[in-house]
N, C-alpha and C. Protein backbone atom coordinates (compact mmCIF):
# COMPACT_ATOMS: atom_id res chain seq x y z
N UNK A 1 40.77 25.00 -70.24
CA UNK A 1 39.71 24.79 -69.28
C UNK A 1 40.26 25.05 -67.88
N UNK A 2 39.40 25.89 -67.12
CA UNK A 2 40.55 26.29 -65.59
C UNK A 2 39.62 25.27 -65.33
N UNK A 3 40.80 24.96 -63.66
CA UNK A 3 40.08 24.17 -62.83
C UNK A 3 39.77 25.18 -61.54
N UNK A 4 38.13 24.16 -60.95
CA UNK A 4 37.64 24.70 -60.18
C UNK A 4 38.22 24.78 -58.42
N UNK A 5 38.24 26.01 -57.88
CA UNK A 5 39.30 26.03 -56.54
C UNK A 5 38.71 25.11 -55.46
N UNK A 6 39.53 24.05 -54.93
CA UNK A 6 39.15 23.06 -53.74
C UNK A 6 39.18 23.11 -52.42
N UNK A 7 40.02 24.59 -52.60
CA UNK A 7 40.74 24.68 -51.04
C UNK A 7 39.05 25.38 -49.90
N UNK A 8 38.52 25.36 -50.28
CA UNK A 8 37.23 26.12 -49.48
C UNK A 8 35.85 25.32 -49.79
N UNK A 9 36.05 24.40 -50.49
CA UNK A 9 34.88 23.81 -50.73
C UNK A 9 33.94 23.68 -50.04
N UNK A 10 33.95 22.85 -48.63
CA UNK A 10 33.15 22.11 -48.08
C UNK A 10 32.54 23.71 -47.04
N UNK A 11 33.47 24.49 -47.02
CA UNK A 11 33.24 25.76 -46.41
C UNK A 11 32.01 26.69 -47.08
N UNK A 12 32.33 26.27 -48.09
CA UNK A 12 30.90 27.10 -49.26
C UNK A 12 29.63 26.58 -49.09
N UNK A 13 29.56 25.54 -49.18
CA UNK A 13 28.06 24.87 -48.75
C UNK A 13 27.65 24.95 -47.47
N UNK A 14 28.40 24.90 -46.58
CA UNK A 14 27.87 25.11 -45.23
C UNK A 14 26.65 25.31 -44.79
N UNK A 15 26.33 27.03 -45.51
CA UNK A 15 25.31 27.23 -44.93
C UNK A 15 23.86 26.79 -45.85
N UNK A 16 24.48 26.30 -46.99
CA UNK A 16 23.44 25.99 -47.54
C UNK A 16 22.95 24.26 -46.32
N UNK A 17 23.79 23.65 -46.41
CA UNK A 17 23.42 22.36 -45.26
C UNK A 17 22.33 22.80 -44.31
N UNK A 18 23.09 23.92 -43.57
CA UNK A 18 22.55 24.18 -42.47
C UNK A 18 20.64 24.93 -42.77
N UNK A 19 20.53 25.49 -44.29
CA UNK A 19 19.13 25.84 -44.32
C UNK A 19 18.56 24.65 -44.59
N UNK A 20 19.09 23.65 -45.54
CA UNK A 20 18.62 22.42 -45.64
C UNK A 20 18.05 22.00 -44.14
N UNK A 21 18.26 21.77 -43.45
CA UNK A 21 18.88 21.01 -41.91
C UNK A 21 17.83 21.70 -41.35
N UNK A 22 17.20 23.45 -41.23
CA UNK A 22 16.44 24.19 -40.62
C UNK A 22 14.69 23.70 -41.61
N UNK A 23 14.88 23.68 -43.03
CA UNK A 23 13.61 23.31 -43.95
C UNK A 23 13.27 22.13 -43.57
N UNK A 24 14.01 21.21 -42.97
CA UNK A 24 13.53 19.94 -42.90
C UNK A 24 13.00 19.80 -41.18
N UNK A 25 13.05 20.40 -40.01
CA UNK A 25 13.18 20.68 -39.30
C UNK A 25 11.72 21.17 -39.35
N UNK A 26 11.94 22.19 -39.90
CA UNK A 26 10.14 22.77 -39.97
C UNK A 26 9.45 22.20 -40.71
N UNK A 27 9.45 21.20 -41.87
CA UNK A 27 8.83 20.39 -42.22
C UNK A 27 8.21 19.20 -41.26
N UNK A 28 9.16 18.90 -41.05
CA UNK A 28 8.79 17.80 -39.56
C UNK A 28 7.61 18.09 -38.75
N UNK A 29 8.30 19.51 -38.16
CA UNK A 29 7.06 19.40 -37.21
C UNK A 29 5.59 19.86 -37.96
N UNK A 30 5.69 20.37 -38.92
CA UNK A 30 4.77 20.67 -39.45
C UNK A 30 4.11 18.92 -40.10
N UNK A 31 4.57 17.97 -39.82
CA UNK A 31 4.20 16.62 -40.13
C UNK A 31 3.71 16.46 -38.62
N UNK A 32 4.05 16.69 -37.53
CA UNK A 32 4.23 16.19 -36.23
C UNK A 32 2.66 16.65 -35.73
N UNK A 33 2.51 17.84 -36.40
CA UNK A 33 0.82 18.81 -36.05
C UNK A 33 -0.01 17.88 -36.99
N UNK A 34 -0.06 17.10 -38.00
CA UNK A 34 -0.57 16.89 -38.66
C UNK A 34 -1.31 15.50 -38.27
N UNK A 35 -0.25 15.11 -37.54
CA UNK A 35 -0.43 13.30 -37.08
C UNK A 35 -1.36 13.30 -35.95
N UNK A 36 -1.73 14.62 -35.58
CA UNK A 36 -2.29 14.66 -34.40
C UNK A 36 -3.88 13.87 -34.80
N UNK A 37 -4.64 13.61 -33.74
CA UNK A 37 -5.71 12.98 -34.06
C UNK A 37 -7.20 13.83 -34.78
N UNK A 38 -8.06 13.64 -35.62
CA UNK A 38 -9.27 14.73 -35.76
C UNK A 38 -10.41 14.80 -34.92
N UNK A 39 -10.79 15.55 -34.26
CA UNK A 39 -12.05 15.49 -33.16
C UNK A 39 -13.12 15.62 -34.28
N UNK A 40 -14.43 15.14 -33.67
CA UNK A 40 -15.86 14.71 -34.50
C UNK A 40 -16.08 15.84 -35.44
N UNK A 41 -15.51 17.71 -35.43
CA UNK A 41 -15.95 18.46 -36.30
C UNK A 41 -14.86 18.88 -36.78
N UNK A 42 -13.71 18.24 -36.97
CA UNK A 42 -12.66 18.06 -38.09
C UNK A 42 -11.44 18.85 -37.11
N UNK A 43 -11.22 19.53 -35.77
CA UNK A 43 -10.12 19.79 -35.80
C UNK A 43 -8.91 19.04 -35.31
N UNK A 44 -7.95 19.81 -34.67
CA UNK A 44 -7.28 18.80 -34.31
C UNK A 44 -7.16 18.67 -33.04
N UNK A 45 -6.95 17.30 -32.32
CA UNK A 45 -6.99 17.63 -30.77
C UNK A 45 -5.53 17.29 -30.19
N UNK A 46 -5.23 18.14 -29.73
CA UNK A 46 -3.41 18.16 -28.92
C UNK A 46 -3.96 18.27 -27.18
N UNK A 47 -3.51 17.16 -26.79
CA UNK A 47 -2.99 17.25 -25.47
C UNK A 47 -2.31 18.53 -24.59
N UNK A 48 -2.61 18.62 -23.17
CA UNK A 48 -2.05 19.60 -22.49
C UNK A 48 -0.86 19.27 -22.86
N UNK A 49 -0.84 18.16 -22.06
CA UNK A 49 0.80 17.81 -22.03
C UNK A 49 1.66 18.05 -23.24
N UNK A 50 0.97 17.41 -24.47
CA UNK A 50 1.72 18.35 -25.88
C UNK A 50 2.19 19.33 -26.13
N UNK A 51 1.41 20.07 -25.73
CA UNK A 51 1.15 21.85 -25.96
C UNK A 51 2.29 22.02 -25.39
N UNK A 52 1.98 21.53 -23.62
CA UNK A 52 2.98 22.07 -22.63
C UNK A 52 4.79 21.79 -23.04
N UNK A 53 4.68 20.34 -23.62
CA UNK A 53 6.56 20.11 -23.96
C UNK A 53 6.45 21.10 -25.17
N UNK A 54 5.96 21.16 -25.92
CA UNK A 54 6.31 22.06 -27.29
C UNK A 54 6.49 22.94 -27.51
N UNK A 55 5.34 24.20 -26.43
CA UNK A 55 5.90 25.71 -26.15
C UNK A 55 7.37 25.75 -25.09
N UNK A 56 7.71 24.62 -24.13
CA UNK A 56 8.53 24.91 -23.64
C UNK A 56 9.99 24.48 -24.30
N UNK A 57 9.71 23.72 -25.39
CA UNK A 57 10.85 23.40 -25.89
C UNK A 57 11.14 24.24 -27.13
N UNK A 58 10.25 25.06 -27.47
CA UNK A 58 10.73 26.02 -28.38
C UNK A 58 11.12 27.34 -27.49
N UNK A 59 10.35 27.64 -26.08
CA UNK A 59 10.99 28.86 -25.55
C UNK A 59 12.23 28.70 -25.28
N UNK A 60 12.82 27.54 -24.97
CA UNK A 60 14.17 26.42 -24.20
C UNK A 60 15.22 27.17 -25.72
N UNK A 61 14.40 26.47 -26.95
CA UNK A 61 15.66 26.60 -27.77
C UNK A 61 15.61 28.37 -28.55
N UNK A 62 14.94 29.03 -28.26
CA UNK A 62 14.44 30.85 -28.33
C UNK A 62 15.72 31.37 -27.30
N UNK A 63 15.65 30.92 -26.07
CA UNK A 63 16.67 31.41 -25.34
C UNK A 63 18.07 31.33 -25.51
N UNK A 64 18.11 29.82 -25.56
CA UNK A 64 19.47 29.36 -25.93
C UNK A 64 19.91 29.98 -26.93
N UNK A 65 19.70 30.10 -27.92
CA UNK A 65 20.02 31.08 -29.22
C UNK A 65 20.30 32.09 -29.01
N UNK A 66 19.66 33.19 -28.23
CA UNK A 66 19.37 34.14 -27.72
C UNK A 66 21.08 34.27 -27.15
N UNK A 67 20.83 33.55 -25.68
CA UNK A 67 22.04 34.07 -25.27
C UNK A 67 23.38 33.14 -26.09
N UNK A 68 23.60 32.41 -26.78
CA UNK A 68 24.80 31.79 -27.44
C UNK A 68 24.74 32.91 -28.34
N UNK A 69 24.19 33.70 -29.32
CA UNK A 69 24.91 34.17 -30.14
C UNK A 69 25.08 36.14 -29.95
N UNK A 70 23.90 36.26 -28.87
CA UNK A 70 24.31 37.91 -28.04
C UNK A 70 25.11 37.79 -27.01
N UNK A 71 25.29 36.45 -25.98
CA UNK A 71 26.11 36.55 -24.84
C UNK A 71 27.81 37.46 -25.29
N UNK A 72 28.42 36.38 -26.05
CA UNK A 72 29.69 36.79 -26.41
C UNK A 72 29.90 38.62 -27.00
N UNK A 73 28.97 38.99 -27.85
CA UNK A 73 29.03 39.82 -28.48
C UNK A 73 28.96 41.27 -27.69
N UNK A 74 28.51 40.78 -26.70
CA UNK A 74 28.01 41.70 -25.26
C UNK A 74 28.70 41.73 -24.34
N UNK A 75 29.76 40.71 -23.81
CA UNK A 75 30.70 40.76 -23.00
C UNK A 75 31.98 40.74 -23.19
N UNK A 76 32.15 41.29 -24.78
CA UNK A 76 33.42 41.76 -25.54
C UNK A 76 34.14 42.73 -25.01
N UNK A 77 35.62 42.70 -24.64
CA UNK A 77 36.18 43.84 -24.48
C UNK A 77 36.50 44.88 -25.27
N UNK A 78 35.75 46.29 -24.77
CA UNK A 78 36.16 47.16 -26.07
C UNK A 78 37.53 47.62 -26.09
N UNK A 79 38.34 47.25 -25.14
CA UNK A 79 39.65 47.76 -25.30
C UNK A 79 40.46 46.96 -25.68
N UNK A 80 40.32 45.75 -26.47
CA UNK A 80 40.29 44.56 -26.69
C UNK A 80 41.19 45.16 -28.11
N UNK A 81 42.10 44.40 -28.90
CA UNK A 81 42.68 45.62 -29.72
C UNK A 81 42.45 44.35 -31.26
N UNK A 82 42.85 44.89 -32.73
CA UNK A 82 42.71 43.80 -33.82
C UNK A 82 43.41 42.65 -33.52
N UNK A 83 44.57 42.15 -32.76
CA UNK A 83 44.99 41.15 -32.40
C UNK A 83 44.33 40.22 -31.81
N UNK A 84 43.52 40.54 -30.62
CA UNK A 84 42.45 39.81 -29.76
C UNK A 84 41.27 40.42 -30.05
N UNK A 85 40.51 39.78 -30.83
CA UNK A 85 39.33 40.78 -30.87
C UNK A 85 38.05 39.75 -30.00
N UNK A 86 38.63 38.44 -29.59
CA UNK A 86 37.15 37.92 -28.68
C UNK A 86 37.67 37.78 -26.77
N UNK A 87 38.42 38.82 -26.61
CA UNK A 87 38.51 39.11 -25.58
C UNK A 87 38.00 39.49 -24.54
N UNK A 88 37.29 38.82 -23.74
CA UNK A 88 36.58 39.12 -22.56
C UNK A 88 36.57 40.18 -21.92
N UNK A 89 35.82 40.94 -21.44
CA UNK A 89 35.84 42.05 -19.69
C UNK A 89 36.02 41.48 -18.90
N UNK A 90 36.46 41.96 -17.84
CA UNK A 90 36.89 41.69 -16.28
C UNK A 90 35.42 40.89 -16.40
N UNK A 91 35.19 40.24 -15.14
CA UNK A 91 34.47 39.57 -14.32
C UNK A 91 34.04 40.46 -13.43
N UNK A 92 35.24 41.12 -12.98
CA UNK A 92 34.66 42.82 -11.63
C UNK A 92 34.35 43.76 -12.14
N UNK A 93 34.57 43.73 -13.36
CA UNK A 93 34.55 45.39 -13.85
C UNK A 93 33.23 46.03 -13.75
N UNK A 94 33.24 46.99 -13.70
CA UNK A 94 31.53 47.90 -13.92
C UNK A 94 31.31 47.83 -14.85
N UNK A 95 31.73 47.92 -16.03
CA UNK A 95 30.81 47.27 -17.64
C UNK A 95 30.37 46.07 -17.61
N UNK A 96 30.87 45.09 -17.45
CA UNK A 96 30.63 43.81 -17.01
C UNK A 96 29.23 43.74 -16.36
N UNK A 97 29.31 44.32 -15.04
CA UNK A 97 27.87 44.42 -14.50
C UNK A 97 26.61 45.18 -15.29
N UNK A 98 27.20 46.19 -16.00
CA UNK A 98 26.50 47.38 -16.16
C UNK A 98 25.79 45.98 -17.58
N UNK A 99 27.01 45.81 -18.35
CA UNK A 99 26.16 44.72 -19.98
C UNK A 99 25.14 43.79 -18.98
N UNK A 100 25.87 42.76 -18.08
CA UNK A 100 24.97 41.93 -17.62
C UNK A 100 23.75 42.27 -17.34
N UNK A 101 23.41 43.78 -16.52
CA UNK A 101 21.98 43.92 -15.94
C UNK A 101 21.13 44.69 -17.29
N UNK A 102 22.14 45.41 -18.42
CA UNK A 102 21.17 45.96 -19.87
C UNK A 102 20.79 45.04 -20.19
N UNK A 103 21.31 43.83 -20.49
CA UNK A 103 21.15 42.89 -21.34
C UNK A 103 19.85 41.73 -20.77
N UNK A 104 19.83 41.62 -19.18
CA UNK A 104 19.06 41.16 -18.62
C UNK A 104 17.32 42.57 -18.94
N UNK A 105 17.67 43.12 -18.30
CA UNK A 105 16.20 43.97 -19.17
C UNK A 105 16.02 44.30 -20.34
N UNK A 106 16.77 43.92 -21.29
CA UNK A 106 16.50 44.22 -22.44
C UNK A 106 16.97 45.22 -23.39
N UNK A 107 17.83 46.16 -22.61
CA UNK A 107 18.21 47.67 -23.14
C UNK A 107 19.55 47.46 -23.86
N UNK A 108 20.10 46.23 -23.73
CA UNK A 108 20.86 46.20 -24.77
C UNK A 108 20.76 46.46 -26.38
């Protein structure tokens, strides 16, 4: 009977956690729309103020994502060699500027 390898374990599930963690997440709020109150011809009635924290806290966490997982990938040095491969650009350099202002309109 082999035995099963331990050294990576908790590394393997990971991402299963993490969809767990995202299903329950959208379950929620999909409970959170639900709790809302029913107006006299059955729909539902949400507050400005609701509306207003909820689109801004999903554009809040749209961005953040946004730039945490393109920032780095974008201000990589390409001369950067297999030894260092999360090596930054200058701060002065003209790529530097040039990624910052693509990436700000979009043309990245």
């Amino acid at each position: 009977m082999s035995k099963l390898p331990t050294s990576n374990d908790d590394e393997d599930w990971t991402p299963l956690y993490m969809s767990i963690i995202a299903g329950g997440s959208t379950c929620l709020g999909a409970a959170v729309v639900f709790c809302h109150p029913k107006a006299a011809d059955g729909s539902r009635v949400v507050s400005e103020r609701t509306m207003s924290f909820s689109l801004a806290l999903a554009a809040s966490v749209m961005v953040t994502v946004s730039v945490v997982s393109l920032g780095p990938e974008c201000l990589q040095n390409p001369n950067s060699g297999e030894n260092s491969p999360y090596e930054m650009m200058s701060f002065w350099s003209f790529d530097f500027l040039q990624r910052i202002i693509s990436c700000g309109l979009g043309c990245a």
